[in-house]
N, C-alpha and C. Protein backbone atom coordinates (compact mmCIF):
# COMPACT_ATOMS: atom_id res chain seq x y z
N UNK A 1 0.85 -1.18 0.00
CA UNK A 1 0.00 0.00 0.00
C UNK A 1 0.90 1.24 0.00
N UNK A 2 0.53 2.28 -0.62
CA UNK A 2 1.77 3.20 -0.98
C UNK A 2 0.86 4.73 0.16
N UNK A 3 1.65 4.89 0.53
CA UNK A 3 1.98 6.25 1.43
C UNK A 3 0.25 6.94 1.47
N UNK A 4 0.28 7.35 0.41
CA UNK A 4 -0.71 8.62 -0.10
C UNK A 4 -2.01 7.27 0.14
N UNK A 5 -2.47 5.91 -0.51
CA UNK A 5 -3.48 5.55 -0.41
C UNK A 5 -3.33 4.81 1.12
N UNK A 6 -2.56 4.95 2.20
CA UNK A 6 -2.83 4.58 3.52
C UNK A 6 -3.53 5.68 3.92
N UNK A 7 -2.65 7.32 3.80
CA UNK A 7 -3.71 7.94 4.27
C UNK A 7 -5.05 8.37 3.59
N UNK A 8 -4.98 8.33 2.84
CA UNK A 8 -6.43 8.38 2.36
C UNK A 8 -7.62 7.55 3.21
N UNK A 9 -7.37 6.38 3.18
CA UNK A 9 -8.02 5.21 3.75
C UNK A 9 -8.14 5.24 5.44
N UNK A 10 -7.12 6.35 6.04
CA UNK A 10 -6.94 7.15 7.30
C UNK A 10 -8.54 7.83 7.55
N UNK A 11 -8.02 9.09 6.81
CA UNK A 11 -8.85 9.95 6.44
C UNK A 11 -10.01 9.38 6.28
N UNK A 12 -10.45 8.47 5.52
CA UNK A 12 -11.99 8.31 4.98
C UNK A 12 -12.68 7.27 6.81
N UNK A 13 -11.64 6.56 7.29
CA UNK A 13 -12.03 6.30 8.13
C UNK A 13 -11.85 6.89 9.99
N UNK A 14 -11.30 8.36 9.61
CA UNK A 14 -11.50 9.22 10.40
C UNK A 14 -13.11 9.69 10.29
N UNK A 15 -13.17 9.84 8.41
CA UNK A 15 -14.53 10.62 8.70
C UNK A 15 -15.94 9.80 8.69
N UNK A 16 -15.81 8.49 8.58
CA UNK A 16 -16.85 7.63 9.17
C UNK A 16 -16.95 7.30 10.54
N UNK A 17 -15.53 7.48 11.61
CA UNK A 17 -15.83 7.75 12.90
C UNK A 17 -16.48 8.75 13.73
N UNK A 18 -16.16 9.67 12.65
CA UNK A 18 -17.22 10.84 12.98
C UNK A 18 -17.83 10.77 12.97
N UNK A 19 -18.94 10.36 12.04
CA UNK A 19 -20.11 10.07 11.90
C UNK A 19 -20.83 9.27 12.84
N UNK A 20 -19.74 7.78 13.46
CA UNK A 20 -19.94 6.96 14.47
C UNK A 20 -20.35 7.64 15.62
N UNK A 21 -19.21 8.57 15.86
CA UNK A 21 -19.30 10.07 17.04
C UNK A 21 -20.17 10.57 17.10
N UNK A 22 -20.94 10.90 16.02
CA UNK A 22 -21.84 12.16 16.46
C UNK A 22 -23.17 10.98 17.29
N UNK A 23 -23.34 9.45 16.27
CA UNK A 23 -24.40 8.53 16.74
C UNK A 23 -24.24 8.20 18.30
N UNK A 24 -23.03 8.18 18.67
CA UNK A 24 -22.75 8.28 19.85
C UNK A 24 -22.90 9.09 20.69
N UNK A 25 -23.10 10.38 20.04
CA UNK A 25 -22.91 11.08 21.31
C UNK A 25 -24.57 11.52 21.19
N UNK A 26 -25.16 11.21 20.42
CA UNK A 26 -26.96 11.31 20.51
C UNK A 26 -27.52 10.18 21.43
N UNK A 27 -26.98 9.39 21.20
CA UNK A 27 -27.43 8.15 22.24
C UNK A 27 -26.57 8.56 23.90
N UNK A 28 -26.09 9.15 23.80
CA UNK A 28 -25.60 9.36 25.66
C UNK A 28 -25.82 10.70 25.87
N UNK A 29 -26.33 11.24 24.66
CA UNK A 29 -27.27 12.66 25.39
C UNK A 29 -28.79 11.74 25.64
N UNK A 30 -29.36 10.86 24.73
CA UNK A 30 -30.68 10.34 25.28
C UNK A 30 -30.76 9.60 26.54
N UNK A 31 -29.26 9.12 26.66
CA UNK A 31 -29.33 8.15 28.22
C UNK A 31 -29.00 9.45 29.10
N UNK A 32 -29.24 10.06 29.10
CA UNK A 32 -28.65 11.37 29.90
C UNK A 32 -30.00 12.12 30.23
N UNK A 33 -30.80 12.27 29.55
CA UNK A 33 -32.30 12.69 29.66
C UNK A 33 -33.15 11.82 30.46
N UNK A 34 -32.65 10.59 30.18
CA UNK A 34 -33.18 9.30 30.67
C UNK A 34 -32.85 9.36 31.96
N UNK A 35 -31.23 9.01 32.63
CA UNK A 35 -30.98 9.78 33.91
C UNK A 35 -31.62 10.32 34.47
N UNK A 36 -31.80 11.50 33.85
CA UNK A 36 -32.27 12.84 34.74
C UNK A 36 -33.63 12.70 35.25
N UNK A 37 -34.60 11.89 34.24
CA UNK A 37 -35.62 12.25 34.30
C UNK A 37 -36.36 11.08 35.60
N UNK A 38 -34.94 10.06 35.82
CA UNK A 38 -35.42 9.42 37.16
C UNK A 38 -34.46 9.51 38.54
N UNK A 39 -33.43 10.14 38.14
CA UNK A 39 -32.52 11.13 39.45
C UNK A 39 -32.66 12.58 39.68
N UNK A 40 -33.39 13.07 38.59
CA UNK A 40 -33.79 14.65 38.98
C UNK A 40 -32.04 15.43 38.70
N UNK A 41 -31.38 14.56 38.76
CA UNK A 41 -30.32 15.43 38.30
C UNK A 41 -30.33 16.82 37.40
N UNK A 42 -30.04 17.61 37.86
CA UNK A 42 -30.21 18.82 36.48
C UNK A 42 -28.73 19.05 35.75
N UNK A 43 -29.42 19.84 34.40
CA UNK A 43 -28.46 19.73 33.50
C UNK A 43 -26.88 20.07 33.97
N UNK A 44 -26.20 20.07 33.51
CA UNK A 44 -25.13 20.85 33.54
C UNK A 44 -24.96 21.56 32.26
N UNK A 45 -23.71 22.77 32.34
CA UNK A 45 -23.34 23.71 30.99
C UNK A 45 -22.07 23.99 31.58
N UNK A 46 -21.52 22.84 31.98
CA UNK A 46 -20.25 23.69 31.80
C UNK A 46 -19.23 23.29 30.88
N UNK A 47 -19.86 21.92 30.05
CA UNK A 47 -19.07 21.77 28.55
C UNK A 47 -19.31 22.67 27.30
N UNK A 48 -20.96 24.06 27.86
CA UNK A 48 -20.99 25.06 27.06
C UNK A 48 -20.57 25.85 27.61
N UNK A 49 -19.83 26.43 28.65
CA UNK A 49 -19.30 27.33 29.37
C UNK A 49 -17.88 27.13 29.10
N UNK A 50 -17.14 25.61 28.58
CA UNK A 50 -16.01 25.46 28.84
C UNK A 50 -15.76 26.32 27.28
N UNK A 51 -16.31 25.58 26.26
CA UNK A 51 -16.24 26.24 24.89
C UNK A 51 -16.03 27.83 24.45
N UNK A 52 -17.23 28.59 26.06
CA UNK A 52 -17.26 29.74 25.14
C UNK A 52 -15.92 30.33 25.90
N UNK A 53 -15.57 29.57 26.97
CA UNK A 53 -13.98 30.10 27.38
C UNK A 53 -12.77 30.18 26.34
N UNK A 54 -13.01 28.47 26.03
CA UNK A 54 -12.51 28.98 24.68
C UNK A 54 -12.41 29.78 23.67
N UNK A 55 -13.24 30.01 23.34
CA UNK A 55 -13.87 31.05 22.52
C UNK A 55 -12.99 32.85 23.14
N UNK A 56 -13.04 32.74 24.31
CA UNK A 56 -12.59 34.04 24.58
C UNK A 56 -13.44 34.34 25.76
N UNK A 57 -14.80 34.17 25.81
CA UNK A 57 -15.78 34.30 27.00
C UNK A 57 -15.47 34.48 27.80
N UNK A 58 -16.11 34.79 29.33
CA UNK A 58 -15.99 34.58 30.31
C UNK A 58 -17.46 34.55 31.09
N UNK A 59 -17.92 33.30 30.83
CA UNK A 59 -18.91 32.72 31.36
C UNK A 59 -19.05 32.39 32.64
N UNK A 60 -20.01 33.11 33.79
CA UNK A 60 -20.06 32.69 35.16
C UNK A 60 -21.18 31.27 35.39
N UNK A 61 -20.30 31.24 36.52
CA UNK A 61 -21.54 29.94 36.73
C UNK A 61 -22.75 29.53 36.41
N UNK A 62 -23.40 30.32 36.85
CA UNK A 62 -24.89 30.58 36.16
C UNK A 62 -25.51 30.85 35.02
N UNK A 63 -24.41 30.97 33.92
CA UNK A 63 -25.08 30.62 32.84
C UNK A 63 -24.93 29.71 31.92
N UNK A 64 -26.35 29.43 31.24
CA UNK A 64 -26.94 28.38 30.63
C UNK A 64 -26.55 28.22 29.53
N UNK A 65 -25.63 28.24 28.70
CA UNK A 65 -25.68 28.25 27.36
C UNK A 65 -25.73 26.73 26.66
N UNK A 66 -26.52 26.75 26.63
CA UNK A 66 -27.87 25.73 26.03
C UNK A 66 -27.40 25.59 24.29
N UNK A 67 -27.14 26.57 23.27
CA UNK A 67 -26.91 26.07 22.13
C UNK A 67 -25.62 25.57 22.12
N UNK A 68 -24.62 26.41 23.16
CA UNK A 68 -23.01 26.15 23.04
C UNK A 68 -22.81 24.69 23.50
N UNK A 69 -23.49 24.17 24.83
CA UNK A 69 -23.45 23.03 25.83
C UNK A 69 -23.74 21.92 24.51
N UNK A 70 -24.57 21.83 23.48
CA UNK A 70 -25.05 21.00 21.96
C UNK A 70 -23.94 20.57 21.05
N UNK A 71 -23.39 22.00 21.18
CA UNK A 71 -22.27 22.48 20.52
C UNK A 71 -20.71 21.73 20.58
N UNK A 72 -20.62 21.61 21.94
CA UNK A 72 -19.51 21.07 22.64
C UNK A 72 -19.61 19.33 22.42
N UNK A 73 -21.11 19.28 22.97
CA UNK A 73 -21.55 17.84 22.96
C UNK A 73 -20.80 16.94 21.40
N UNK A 74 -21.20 17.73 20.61
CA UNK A 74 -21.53 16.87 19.77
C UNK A 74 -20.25 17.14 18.65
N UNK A 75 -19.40 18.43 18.97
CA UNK A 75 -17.99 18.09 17.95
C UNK A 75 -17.03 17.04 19.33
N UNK A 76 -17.09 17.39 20.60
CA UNK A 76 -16.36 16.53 20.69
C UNK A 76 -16.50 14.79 20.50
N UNK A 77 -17.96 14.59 20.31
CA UNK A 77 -18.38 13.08 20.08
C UNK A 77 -17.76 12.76 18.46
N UNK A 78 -17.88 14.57 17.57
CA UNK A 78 -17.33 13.66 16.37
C UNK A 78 -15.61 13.90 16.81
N UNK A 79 -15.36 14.75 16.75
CA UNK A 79 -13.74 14.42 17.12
C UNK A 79 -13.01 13.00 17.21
N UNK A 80 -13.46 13.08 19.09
CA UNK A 80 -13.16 11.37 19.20
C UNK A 80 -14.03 10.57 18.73
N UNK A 81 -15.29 10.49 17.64
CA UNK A 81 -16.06 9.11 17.02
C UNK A 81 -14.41 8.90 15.59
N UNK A 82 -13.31 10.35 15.16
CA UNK A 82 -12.88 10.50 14.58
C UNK A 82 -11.68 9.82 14.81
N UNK A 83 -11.47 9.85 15.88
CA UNK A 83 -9.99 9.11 16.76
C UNK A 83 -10.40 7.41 16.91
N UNK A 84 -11.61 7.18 16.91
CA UNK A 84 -12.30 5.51 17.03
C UNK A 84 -11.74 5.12 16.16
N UNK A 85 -12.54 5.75 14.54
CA UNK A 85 -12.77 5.37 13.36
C UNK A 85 -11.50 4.72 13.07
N UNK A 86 -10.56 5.37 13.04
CA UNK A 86 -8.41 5.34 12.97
C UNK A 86 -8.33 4.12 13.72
N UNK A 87 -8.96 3.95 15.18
CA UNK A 87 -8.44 2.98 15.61
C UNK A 87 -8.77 1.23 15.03
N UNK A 88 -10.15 1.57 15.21
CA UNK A 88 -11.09 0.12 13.56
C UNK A 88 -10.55 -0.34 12.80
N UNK A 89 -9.61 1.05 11.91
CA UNK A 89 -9.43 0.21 10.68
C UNK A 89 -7.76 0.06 10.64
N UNK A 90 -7.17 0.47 11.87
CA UNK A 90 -6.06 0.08 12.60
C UNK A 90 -6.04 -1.45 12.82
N UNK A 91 -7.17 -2.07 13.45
CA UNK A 91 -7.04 -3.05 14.04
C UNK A 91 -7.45 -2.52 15.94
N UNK A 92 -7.68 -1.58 16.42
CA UNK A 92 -7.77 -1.37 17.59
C UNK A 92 -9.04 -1.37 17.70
N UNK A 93 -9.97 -2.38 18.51
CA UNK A 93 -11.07 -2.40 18.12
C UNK A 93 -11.61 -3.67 19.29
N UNK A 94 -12.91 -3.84 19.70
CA UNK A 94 -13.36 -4.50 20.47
C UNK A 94 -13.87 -3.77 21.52
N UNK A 95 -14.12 -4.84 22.90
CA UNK A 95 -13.46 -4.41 24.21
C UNK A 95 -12.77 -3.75 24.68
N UNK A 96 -11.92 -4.18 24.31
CA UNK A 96 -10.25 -3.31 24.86
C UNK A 96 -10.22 -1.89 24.44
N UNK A 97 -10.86 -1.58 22.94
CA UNK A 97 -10.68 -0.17 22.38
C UNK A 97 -12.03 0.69 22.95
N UNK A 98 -13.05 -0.08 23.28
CA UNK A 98 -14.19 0.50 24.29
C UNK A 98 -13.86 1.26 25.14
N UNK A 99 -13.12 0.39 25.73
CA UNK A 99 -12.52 0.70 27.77
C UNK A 99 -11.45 1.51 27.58
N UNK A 100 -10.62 1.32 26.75
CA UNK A 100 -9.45 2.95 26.51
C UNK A 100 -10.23 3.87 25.94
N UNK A 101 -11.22 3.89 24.84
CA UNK A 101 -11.76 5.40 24.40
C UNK A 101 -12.74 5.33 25.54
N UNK A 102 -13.60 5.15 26.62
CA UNK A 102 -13.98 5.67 27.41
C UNK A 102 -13.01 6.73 28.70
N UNK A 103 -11.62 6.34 28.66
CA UNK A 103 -10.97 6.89 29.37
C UNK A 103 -10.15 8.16 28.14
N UNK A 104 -10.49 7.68 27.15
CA UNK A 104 -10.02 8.78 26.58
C UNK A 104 -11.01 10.22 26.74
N UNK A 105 -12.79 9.63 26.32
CA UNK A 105 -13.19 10.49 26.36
C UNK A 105 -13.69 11.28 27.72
N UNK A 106 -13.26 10.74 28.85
CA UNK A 106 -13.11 11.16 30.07
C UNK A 106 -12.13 12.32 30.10
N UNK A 107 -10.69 11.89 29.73
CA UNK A 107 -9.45 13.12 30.24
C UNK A 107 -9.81 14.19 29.22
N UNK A 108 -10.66 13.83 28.09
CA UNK A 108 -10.60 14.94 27.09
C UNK A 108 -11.85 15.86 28.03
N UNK A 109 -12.50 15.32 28.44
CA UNK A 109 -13.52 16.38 28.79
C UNK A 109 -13.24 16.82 30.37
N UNK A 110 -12.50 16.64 31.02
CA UNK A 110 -11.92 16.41 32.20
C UNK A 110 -10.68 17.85 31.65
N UNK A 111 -9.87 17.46 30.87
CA UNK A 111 -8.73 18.48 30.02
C UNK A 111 -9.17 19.59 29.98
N UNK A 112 -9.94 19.67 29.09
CA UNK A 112 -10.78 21.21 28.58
C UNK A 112 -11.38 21.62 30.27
N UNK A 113 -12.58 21.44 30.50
CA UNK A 113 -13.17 21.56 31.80
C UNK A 113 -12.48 22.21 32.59
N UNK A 114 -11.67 21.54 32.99
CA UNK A 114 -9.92 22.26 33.64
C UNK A 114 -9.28 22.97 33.52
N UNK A 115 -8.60 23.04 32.43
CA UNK A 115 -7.99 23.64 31.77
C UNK A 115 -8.38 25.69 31.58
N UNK A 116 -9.86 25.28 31.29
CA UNK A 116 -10.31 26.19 31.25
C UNK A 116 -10.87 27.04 32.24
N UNK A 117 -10.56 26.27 33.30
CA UNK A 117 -10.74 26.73 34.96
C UNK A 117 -12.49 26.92 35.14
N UNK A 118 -13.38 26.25 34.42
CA UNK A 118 -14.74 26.16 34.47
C UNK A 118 -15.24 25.04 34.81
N UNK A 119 -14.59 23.91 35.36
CA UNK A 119 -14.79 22.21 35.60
C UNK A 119 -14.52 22.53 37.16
N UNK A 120 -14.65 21.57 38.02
CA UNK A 120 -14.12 20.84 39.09
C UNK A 120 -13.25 19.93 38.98
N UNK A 121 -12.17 19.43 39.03
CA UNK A 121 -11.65 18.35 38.84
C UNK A 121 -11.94 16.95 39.89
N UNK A 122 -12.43 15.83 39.34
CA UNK A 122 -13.39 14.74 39.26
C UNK A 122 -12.86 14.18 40.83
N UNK A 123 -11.87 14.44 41.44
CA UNK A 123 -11.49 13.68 42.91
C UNK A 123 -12.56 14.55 43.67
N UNK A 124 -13.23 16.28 43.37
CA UNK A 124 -13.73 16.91 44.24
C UNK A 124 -14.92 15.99 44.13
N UNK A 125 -15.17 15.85 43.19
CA UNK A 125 -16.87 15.29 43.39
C UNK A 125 -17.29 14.56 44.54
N UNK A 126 -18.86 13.97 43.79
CA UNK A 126 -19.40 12.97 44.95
C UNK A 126 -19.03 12.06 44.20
N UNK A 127 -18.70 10.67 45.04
CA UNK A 127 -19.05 9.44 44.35
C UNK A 127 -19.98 9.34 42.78
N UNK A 128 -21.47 9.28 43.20
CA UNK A 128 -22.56 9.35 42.26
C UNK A 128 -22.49 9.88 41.26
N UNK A 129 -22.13 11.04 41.40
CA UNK A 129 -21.64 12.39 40.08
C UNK A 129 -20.56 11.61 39.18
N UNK A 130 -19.26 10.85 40.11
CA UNK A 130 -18.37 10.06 39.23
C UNK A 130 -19.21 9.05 38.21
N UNK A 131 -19.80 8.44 39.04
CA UNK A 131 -19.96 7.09 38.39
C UNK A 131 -21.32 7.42 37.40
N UNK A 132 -22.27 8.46 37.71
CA UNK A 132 -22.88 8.76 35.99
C UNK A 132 -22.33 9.05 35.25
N UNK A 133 -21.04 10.06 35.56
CA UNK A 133 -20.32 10.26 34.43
C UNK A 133 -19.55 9.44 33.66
N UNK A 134 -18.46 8.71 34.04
CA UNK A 134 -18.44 7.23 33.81
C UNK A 134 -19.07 6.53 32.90
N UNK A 135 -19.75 6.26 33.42
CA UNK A 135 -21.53 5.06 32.69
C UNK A 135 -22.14 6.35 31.03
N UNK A 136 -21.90 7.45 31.12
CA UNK A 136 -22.83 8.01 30.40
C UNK A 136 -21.52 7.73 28.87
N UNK A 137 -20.43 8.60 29.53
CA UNK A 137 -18.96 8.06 28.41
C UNK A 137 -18.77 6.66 28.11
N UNK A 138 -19.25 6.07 29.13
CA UNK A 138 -18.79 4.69 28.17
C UNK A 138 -19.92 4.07 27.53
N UNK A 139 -21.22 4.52 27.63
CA UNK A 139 -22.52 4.54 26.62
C UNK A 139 -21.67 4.94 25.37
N UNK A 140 -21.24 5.91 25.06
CA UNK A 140 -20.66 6.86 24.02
C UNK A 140 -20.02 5.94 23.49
N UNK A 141 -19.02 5.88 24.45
CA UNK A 141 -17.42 4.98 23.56
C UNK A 141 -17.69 3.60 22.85
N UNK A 142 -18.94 2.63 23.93
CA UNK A 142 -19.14 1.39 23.12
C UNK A 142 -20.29 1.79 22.15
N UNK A 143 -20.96 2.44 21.75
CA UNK A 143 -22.11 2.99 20.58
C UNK A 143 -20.80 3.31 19.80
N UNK A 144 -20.05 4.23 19.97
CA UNK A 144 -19.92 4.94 18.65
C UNK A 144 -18.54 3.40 18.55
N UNK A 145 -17.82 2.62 18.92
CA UNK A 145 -17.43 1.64 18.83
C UNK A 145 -17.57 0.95 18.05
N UNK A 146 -18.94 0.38 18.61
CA UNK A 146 -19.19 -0.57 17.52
C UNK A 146 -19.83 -0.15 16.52
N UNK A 147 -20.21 1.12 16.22
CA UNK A 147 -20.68 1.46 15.22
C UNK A 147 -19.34 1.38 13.97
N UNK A 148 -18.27 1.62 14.64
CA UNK A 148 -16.79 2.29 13.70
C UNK A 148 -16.49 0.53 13.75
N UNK A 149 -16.52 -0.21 14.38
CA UNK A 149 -16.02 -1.57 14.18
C UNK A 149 -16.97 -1.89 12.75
N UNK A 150 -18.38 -2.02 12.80
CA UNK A 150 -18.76 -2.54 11.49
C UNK A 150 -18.83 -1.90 10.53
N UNK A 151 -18.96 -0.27 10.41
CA UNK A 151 -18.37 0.26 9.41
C UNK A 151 -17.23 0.32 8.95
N UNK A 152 -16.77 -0.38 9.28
CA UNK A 152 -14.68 -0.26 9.04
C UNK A 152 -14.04 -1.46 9.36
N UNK A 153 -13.48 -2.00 7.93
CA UNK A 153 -12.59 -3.45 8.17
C UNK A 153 -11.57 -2.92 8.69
N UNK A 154 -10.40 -3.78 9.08
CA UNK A 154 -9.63 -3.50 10.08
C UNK A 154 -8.47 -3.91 8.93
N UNK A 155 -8.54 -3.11 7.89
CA UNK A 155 -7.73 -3.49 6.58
C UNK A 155 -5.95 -2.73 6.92
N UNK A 156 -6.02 -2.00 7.51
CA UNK A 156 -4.85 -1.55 7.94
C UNK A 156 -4.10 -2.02 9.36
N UNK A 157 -3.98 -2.81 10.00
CA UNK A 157 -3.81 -3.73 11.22
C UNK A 157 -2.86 -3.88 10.67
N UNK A 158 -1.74 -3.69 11.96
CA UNK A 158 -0.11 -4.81 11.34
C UNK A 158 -0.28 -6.20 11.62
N UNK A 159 0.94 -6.45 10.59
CA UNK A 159 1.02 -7.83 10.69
C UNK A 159 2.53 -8.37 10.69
N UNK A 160 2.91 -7.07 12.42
CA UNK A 160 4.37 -6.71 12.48
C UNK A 160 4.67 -7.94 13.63
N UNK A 161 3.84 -8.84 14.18
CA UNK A 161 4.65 -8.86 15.28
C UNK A 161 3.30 -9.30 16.82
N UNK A 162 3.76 -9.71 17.65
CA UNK A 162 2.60 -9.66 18.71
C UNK A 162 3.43 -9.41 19.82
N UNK A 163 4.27 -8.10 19.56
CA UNK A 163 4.89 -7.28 20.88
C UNK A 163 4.91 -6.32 20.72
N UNK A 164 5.26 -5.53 21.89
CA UNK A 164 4.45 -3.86 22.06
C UNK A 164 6.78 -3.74 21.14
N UNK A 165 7.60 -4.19 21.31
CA UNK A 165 8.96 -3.80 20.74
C UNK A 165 8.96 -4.15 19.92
């Protein structure tokens, strides 16, 4: 396979992880509604608060930004559905690629959050608060997963070796 048609075949299965991403991240905004609507939990915005920091903002606690919070949701689901897709047709894929992109998409939203000095960082929490969050990302990671596993042969996988040297 020559240089230019690996990445291509990169690329095309970056942008079907995306696509995986965004299915993912609609299904753990619906288990998230679902949540709420039998823990009373209320929303949060501070993955639209973290954005418009980005952005330049300076968003106080109290506000709602409701289109940005959509906003955030759903490029970072394609982003990393984009980082899956790579891993599929890598060969990184299953179980195992479930349970690492759930911790991926944890530090990424954990990163920003932080970073942007608009998060808590996750030791302050409660217990409970951890473990929906948790459960709601790894809804995400195995949806948009296996979505990128059957859209995507695993045509690029080495066939260097069965050691990490």
């Amino acid at each position: 396979m020559t240089r230019t048609s690996r990445l291509s075949s990169i690329a095309r299965a970056a942008g079907t992880g995306a696509v995986a991403g965004l299915i993912g991240a609609g299904v753990m905004a619906a288990g998230e509604k679902a949540e709420q609507a039998i823990t009373r939990r209320p929303n949060s915005y501070v993955p639209g608060r973290a954005l418009l920091t980005l952005l330049g903002q300076h968003p106080g606690d109290d506000v709602k930004p409701f289109v940005w919070n959509h906003l955030m949701h759903y490029s970072t689901g394609a982003a990393l559905g984009a980082l899956r897709g790579v891993w599929a047709i890598t060969g990184i894929r299953g179980p195992y690629a479930h349970a690492w992109h759930t911790i991926v998409r944890l530090g990424f939203d954990q990163t920003v959050e932080n970073a942007t000095g608009v998060g808590a960082p996750p030791h302050t929490w409660p217990v409970r608060e951890k473990v929906v969050d948790v459960l709601h990302k790894a809804v995400f990671s195995v949806v948009t997963g296996i979505l990128a596993d059957r859209m995507l042969s695993p045509a690029l996988a080495s066939a260097r070796g069965r050691t990490s040297h």
